[in-house]
N, C-alpha and C. Protein backbone atom coordinates (compact mmCIF):
# COMPACT_ATOMS: atom_id res chain seq x y z
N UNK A 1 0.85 -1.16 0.00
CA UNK A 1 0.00 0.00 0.00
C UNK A 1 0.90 1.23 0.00
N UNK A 2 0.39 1.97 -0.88
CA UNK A 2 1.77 3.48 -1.13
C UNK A 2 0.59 4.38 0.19
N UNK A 3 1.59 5.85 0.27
CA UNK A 3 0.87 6.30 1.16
C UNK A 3 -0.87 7.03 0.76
N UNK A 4 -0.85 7.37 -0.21
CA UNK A 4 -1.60 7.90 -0.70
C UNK A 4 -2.80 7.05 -1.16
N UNK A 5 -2.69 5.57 -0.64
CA UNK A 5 -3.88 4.29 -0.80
C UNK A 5 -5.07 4.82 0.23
N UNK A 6 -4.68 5.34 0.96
CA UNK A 6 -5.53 5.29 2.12
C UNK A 6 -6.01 6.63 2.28
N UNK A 7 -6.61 6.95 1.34
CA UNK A 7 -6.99 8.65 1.21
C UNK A 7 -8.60 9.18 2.08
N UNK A 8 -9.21 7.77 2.60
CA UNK A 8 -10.61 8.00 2.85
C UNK A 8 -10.78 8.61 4.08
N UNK A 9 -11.60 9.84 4.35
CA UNK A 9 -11.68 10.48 5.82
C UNK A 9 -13.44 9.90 5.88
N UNK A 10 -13.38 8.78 7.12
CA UNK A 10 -14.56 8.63 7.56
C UNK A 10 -15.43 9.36 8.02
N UNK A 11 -15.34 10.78 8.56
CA UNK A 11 -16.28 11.51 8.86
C UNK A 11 -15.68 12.72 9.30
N UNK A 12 -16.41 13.79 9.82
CA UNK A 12 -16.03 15.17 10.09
C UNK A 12 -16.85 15.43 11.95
N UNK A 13 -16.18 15.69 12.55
CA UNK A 13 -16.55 16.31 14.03
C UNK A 13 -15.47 16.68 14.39
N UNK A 14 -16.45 18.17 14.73
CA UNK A 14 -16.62 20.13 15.01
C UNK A 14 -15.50 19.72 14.06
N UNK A 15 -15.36 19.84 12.73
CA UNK A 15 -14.48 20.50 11.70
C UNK A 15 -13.25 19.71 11.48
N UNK A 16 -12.95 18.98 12.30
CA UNK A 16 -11.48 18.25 12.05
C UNK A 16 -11.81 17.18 11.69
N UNK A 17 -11.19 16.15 10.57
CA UNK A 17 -11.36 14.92 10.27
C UNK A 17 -11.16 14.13 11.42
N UNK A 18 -12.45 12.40 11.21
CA UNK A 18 -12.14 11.80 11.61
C UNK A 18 -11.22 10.55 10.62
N UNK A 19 -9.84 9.53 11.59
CA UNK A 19 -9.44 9.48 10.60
C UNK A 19 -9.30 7.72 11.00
N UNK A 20 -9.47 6.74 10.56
CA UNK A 20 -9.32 5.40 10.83
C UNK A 20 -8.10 4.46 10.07
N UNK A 21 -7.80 3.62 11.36
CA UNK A 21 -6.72 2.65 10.32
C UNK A 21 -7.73 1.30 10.67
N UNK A 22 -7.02 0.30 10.72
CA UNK A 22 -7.28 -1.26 10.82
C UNK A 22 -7.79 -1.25 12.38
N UNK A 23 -6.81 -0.38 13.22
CA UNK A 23 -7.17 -0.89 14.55
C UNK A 23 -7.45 0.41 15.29
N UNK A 24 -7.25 1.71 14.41
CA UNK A 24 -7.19 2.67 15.39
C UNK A 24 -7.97 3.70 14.92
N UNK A 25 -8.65 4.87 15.84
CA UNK A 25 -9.52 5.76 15.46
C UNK A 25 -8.73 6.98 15.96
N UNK A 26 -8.48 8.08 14.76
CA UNK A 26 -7.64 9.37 15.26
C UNK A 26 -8.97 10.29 15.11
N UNK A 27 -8.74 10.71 16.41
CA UNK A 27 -10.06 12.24 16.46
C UNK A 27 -9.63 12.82 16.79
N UNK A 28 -10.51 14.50 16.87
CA UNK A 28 -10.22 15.35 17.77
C UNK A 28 -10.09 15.18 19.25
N UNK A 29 -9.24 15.61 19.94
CA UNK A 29 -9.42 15.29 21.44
C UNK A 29 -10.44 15.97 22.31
N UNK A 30 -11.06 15.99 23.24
CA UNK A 30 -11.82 15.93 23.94
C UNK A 30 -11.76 16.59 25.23
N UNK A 31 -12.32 17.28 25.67
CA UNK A 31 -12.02 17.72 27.63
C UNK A 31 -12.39 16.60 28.17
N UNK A 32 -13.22 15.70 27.52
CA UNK A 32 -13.94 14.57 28.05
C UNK A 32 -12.19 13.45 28.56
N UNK A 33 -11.40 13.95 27.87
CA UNK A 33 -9.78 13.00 27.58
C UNK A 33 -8.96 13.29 28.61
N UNK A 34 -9.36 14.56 28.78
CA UNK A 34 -8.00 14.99 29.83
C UNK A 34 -7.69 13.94 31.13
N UNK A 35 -8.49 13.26 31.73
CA UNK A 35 -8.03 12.78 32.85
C UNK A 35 -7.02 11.40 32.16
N UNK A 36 -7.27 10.75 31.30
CA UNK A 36 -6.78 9.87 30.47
C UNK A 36 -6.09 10.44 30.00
N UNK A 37 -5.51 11.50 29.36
CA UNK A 37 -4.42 12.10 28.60
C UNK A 37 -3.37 12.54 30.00
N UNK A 38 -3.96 12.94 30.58
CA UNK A 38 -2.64 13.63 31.77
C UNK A 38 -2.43 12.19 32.69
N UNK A 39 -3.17 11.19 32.48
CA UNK A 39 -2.24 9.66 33.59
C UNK A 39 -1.11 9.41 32.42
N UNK A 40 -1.40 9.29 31.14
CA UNK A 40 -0.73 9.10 30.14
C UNK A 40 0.97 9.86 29.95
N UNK A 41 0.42 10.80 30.23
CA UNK A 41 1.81 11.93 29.52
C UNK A 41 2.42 12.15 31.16
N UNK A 42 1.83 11.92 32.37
CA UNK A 42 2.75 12.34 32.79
C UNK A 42 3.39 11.07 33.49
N UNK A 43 4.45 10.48 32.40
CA UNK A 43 5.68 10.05 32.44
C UNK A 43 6.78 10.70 31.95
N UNK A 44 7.67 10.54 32.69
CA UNK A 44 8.98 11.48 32.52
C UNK A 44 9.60 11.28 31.03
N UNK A 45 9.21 9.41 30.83
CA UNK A 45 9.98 9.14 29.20
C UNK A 45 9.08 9.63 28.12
N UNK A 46 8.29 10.41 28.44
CA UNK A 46 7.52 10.59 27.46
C UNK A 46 7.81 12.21 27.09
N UNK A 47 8.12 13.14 28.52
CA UNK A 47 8.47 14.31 28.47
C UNK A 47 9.52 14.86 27.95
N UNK A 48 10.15 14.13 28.36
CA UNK A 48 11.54 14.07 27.80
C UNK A 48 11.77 13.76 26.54
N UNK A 49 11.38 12.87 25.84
CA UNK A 49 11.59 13.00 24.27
C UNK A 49 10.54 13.25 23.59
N UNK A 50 9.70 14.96 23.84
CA UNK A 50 8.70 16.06 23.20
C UNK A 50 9.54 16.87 23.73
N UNK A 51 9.25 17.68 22.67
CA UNK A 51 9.81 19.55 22.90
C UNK A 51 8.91 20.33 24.28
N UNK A 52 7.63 20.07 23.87
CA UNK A 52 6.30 20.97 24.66
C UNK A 52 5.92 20.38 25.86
N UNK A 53 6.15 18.83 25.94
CA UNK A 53 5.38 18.74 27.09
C UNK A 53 6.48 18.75 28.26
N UNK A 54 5.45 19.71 29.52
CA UNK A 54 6.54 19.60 30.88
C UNK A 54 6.17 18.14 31.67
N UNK A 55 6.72 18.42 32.44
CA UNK A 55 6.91 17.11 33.81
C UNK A 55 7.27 17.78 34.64
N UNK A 56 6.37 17.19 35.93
CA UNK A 56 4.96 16.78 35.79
C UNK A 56 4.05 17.03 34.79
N UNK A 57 3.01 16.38 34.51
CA UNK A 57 2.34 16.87 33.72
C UNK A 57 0.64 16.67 34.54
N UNK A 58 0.01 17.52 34.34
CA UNK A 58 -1.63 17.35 35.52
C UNK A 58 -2.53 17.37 34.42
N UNK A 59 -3.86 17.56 35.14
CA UNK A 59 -5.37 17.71 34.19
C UNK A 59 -5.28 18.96 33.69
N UNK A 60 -4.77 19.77 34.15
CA UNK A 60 -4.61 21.54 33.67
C UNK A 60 -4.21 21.41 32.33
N UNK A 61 -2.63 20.81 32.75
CA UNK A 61 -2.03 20.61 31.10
C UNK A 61 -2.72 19.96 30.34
N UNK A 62 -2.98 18.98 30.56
CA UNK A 62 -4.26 18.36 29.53
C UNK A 62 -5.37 18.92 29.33
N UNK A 63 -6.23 20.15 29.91
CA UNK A 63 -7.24 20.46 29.09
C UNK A 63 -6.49 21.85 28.58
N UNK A 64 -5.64 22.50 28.93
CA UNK A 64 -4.56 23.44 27.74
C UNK A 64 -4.24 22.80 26.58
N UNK A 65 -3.71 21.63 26.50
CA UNK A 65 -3.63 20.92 25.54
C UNK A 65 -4.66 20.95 24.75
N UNK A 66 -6.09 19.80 25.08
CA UNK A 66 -6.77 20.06 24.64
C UNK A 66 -7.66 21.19 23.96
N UNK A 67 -7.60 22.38 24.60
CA UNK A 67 -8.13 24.10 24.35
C UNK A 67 -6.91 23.62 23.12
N UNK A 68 -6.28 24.20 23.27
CA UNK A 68 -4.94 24.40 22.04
C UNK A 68 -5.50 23.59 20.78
N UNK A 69 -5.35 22.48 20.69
CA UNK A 69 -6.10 21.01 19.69
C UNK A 69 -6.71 21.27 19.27
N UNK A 70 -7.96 21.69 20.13
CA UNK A 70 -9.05 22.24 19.12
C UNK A 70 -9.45 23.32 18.17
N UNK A 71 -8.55 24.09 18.06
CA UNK A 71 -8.47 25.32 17.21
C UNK A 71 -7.45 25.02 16.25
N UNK A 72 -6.71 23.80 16.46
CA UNK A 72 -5.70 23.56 15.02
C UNK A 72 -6.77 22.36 14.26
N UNK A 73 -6.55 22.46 12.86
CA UNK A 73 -7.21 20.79 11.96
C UNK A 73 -6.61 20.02 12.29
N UNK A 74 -5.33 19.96 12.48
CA UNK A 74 -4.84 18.62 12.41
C UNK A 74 -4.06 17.72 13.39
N UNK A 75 -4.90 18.09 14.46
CA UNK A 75 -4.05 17.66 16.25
C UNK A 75 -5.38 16.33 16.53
N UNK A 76 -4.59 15.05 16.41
CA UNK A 76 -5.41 13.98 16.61
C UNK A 76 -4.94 13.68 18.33
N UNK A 77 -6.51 12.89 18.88
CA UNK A 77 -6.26 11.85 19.79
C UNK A 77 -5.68 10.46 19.27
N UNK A 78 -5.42 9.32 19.57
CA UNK A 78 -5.05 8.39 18.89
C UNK A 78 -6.03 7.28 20.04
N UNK A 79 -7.51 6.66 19.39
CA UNK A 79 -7.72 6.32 20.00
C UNK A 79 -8.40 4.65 19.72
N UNK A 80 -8.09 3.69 20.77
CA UNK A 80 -8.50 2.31 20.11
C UNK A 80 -9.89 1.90 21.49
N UNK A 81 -10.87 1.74 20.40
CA UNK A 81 -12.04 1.34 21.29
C UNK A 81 -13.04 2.20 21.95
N UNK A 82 -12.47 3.91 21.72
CA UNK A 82 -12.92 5.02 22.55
C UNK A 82 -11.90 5.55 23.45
N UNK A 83 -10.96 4.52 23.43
CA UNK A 83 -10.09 4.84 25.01
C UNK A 83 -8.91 5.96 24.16
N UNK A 84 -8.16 6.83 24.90
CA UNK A 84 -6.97 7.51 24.04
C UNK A 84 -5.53 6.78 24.91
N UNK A 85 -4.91 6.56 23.54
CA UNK A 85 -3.73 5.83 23.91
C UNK A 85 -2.57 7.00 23.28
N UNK A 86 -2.83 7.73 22.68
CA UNK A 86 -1.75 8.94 22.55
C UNK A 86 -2.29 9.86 21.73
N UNK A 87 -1.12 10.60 21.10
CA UNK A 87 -1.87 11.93 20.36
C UNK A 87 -0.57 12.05 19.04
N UNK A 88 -1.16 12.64 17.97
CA UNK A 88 -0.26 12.96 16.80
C UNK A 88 -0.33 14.14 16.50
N UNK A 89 -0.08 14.86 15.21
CA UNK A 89 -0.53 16.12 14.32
C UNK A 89 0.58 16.57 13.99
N UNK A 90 0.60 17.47 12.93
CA UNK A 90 0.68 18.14 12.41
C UNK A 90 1.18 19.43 12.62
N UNK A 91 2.44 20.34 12.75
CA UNK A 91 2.73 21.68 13.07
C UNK A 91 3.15 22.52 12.03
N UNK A 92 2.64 23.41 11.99
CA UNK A 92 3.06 24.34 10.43
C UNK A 92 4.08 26.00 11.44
N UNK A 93 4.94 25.60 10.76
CA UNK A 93 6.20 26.07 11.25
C UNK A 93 6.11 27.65 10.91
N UNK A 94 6.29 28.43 12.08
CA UNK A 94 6.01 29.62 11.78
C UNK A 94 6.95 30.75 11.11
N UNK A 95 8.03 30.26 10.80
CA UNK A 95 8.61 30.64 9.91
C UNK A 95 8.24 31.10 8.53
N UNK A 96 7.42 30.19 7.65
CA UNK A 96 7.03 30.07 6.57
C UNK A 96 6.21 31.56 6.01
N UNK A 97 5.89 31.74 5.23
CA UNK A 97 5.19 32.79 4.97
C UNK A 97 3.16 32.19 4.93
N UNK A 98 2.69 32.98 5.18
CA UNK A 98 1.24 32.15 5.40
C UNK A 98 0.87 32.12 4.10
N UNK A 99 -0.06 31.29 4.00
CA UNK A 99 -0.34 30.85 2.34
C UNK A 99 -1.25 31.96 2.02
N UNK A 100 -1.76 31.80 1.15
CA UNK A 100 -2.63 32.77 0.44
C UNK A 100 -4.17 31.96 0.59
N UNK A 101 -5.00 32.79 0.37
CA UNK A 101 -6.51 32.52 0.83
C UNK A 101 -6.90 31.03 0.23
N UNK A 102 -7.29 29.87 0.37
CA UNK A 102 -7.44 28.73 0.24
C UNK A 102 -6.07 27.89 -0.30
N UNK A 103 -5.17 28.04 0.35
CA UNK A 103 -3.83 27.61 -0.03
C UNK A 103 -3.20 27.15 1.05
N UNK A 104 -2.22 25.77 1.38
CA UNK A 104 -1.77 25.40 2.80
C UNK A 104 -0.49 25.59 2.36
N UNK A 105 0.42 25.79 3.63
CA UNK A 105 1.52 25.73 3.51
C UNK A 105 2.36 24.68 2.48
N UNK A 106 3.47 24.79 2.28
CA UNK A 106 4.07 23.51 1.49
C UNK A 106 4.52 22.78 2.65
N UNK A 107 4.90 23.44 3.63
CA UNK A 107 5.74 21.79 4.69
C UNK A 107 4.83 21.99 5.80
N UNK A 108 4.82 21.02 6.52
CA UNK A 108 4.52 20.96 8.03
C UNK A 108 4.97 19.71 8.60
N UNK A 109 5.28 19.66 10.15
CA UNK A 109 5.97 18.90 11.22
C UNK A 109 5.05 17.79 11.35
N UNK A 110 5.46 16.51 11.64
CA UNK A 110 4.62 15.88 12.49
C UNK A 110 5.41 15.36 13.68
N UNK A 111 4.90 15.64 14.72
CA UNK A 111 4.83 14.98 15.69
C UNK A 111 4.05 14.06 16.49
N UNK A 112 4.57 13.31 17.28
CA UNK A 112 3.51 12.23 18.43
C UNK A 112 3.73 12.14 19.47
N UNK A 113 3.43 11.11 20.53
CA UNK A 113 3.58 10.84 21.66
C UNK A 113 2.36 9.53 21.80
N UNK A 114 3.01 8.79 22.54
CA UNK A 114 2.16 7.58 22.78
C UNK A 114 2.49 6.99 24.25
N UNK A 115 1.24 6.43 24.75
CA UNK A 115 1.34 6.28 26.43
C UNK A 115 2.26 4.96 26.04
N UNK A 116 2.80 5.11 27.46
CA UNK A 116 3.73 3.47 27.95
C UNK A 116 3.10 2.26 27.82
N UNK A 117 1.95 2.31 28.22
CA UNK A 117 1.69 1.02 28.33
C UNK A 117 0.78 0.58 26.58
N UNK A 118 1.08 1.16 25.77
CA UNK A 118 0.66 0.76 24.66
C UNK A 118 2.46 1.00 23.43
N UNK A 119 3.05 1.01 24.23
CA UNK A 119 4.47 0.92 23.41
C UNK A 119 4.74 -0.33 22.65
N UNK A 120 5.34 -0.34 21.68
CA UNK A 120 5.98 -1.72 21.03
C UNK A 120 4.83 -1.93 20.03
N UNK A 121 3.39 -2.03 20.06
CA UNK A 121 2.65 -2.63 19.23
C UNK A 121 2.41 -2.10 18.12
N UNK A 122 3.34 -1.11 17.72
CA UNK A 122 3.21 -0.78 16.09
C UNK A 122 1.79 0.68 15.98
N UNK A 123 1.38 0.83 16.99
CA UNK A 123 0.39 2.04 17.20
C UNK A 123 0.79 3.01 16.98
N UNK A 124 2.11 3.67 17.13
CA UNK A 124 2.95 4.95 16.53
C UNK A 124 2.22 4.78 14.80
N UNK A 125 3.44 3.92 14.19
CA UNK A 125 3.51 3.92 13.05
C UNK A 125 2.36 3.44 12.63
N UNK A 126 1.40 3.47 13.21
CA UNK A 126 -0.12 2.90 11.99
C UNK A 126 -0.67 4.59 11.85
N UNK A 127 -0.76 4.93 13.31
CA UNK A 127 -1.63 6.13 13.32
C UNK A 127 -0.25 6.96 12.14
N UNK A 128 0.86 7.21 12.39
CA UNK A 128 1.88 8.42 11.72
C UNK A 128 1.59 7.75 10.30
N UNK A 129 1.44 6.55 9.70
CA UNK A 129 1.24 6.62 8.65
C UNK A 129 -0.45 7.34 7.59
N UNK A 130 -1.19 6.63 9.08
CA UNK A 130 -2.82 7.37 8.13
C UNK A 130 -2.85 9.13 8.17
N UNK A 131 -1.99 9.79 9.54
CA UNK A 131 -2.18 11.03 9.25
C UNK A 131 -0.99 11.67 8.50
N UNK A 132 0.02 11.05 7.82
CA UNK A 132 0.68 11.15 6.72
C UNK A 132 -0.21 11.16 5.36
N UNK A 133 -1.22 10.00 4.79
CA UNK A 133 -1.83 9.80 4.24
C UNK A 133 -2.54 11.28 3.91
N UNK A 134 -3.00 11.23 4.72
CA UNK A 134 -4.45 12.77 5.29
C UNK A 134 -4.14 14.30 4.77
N UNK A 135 -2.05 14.28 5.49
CA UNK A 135 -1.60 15.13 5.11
C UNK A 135 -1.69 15.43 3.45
N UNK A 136 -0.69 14.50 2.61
CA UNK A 136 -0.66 14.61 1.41
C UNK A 136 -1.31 14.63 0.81
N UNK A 137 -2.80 13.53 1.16
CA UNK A 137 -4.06 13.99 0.49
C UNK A 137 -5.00 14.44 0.43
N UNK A 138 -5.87 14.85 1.11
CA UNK A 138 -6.93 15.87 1.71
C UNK A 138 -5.96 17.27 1.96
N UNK A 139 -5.31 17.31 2.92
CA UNK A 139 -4.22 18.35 3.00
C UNK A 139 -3.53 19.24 2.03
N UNK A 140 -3.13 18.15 1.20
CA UNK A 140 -1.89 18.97 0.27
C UNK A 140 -0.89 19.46 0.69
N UNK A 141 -0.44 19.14 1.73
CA UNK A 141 1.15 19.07 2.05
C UNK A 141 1.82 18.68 0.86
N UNK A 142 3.11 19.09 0.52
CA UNK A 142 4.30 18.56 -0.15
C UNK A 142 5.10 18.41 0.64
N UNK A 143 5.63 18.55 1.54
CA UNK A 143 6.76 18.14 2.47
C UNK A 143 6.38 17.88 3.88
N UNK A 144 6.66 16.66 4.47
CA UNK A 144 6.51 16.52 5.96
C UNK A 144 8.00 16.31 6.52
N UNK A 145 8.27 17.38 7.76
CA UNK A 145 9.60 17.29 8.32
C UNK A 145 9.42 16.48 9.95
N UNK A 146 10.02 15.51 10.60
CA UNK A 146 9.98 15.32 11.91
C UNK A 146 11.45 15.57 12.35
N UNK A 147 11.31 14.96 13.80
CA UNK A 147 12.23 14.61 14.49
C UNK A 147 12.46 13.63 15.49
N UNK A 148 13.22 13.37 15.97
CA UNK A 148 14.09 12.29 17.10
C UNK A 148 14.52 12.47 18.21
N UNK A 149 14.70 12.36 18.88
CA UNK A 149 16.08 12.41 20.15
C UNK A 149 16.96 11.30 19.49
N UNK A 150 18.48 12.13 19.78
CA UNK A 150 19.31 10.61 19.89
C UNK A 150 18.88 9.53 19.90
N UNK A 151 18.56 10.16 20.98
CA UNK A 151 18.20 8.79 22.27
C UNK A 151 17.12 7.86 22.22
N UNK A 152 16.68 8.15 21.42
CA UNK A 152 15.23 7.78 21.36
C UNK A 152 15.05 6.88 19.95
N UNK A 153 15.49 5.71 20.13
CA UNK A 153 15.54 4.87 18.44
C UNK A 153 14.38 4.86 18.70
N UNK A 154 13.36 4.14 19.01
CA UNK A 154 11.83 3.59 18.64
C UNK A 154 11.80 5.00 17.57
N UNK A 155 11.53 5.88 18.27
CA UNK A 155 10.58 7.21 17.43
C UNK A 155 11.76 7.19 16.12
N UNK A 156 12.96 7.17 16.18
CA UNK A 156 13.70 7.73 14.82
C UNK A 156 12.69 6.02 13.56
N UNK A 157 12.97 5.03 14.66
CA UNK A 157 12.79 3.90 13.96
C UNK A 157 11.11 3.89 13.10
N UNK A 158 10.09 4.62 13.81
CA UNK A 158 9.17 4.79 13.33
C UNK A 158 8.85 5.30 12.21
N UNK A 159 9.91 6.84 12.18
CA UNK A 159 9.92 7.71 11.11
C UNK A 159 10.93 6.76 9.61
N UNK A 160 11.53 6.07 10.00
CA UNK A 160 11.93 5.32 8.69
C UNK A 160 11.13 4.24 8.00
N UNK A 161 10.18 3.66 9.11
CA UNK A 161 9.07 2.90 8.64
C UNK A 161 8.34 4.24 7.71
N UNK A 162 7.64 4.48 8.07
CA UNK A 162 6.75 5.71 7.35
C UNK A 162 7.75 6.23 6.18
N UNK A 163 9.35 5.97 6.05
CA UNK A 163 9.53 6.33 4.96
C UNK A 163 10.24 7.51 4.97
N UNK A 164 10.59 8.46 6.08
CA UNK A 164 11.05 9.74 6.09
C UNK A 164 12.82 9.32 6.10
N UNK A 165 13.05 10.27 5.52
CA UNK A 165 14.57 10.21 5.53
C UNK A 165 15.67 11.51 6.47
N UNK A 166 16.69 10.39 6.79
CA UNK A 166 17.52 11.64 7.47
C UNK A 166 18.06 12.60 6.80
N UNK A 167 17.97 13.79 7.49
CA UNK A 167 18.16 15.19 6.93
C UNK A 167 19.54 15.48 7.89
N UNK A 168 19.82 15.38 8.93
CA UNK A 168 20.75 16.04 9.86
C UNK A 168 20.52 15.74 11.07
N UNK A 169 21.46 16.14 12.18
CA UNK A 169 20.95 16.66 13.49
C UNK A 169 21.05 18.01 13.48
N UNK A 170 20.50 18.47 14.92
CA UNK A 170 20.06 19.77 15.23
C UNK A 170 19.76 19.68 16.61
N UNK A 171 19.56 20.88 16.92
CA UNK A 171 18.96 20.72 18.74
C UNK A 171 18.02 21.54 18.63
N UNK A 172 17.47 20.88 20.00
CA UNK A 172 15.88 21.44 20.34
C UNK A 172 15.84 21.47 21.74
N UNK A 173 15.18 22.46 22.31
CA UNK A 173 14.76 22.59 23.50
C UNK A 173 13.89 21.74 23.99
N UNK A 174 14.46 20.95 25.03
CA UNK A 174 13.02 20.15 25.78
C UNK A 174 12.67 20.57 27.19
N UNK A 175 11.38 20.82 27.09
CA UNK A 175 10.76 22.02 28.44
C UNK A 175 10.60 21.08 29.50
N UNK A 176 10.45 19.47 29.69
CA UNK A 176 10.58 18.71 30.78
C UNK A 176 11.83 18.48 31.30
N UNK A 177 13.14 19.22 30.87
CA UNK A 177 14.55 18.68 31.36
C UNK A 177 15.05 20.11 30.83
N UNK A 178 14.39 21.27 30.43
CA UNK A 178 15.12 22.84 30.40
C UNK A 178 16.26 22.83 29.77
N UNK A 179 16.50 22.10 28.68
CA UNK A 179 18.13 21.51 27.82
C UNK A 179 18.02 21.80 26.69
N UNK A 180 19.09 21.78 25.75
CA UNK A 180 18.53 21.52 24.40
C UNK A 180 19.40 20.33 24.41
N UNK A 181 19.12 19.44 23.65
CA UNK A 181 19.50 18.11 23.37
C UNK A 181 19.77 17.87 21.48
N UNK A 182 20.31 16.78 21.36
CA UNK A 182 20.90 16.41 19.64
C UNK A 182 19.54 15.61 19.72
N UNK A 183 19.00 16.19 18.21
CA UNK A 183 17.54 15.68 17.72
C UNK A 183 17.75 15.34 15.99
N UNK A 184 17.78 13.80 15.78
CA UNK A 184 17.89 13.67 14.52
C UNK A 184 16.43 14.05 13.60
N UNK A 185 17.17 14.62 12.45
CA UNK A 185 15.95 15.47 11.52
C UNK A 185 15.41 14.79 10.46
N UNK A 186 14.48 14.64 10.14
CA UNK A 186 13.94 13.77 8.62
C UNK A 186 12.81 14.88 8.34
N UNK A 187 12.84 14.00 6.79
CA UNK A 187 11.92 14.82 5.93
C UNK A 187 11.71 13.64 4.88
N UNK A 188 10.13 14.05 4.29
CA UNK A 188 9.23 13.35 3.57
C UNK A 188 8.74 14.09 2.47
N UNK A 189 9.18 13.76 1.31
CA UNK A 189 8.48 14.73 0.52
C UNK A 189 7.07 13.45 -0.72
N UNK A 190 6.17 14.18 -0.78
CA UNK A 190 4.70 13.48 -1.44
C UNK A 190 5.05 13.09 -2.84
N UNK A 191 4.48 11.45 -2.52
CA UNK A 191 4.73 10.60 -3.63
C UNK A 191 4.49 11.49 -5.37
């Protein structure tokens, strides 16, 4: 399956696609989430390799989060059964110049995060591949850029499944450890 097989958005609620794989349902997130999103994120290994999220992390941060989510299109829950097991999306880098009136940027970021106790089972890379999909096609992205920690093979390992290639390192500030740290860079450009 190329990425662009999987172009179908099952439905629309308050404005953001809903988006499905085999096993997983990406929505908008919810205030209804926050207590489930903040047991989730606040693990330290999780803070630590995201730029944004602090540690501790409480229900506050999670319905900020959530407030935030809901005013972007493309900030998914990642969820199997109803339950949320992490979050993905999409960041359009403010650098860029803003597009012109019905026009999207050419690049944007993706990032994720996924709770501990759903690690290993390939749930990163199902959900990063359908909202890859979403991007390039409904979207119209031409370029998707991520990143890594060093330290952090699973996530670099994810982004090579999905196909992204290394670009460099670089550093980035991470707000749960106040550092900047070496963050390997990839980029994806549409089939």
């Amino acid at each position: 399956m190329t990425l662009l097989d999987r172009s179908r958005i099952d439905a629309l609620v308050g404005g953001i696609a809903v988006l499905e794989t085999q096993r997983l349902v990406l929505r908008a997130p919810r205030f209804a989430d926050a207590k489930q999103v903040a047991a989730l994120v606040n693990d330290r290994r999780i803070a630590e390799n995201t730029e944004r999220i602090p540690h501790p992390y409480g229900i506050d941060d999670a319905r900020q989060w959530i407030s935030a989510a809901i005013s972007q299109s493309a900030t998914y829950a990642i969820t199997i059964g109803g339950e949320v097991i992490g979050a993905c999306g999409l960041d359009v880098p403010s650098l860029h110049v803003p597009p012109q009136a019905g026009e999207r940027t050419a690049e944007a970021e993706l990032g994720y995060w996924i709770g501990r106790p759903f690690w290993g089972f390939g749930y990163t890379t199902e959900a990063a591949r359908r909202l890859i999909d979403h991007a390039f096609g409904e979207l119209g992205y031409k370029v998707l850029t991520a990143g890594a920690r060093v330290s952090n093979p699973a996530s670099r390992h994810v982004l090579e499944k999905c196909g992204f290639q290394w670009t460099g390192v670089g550093l980035r500030r991470i707000r749960a450890i106040a550092s900047s740290v070496p963050v390997d860079r990839f980029r994806l450009e549409r089939p």
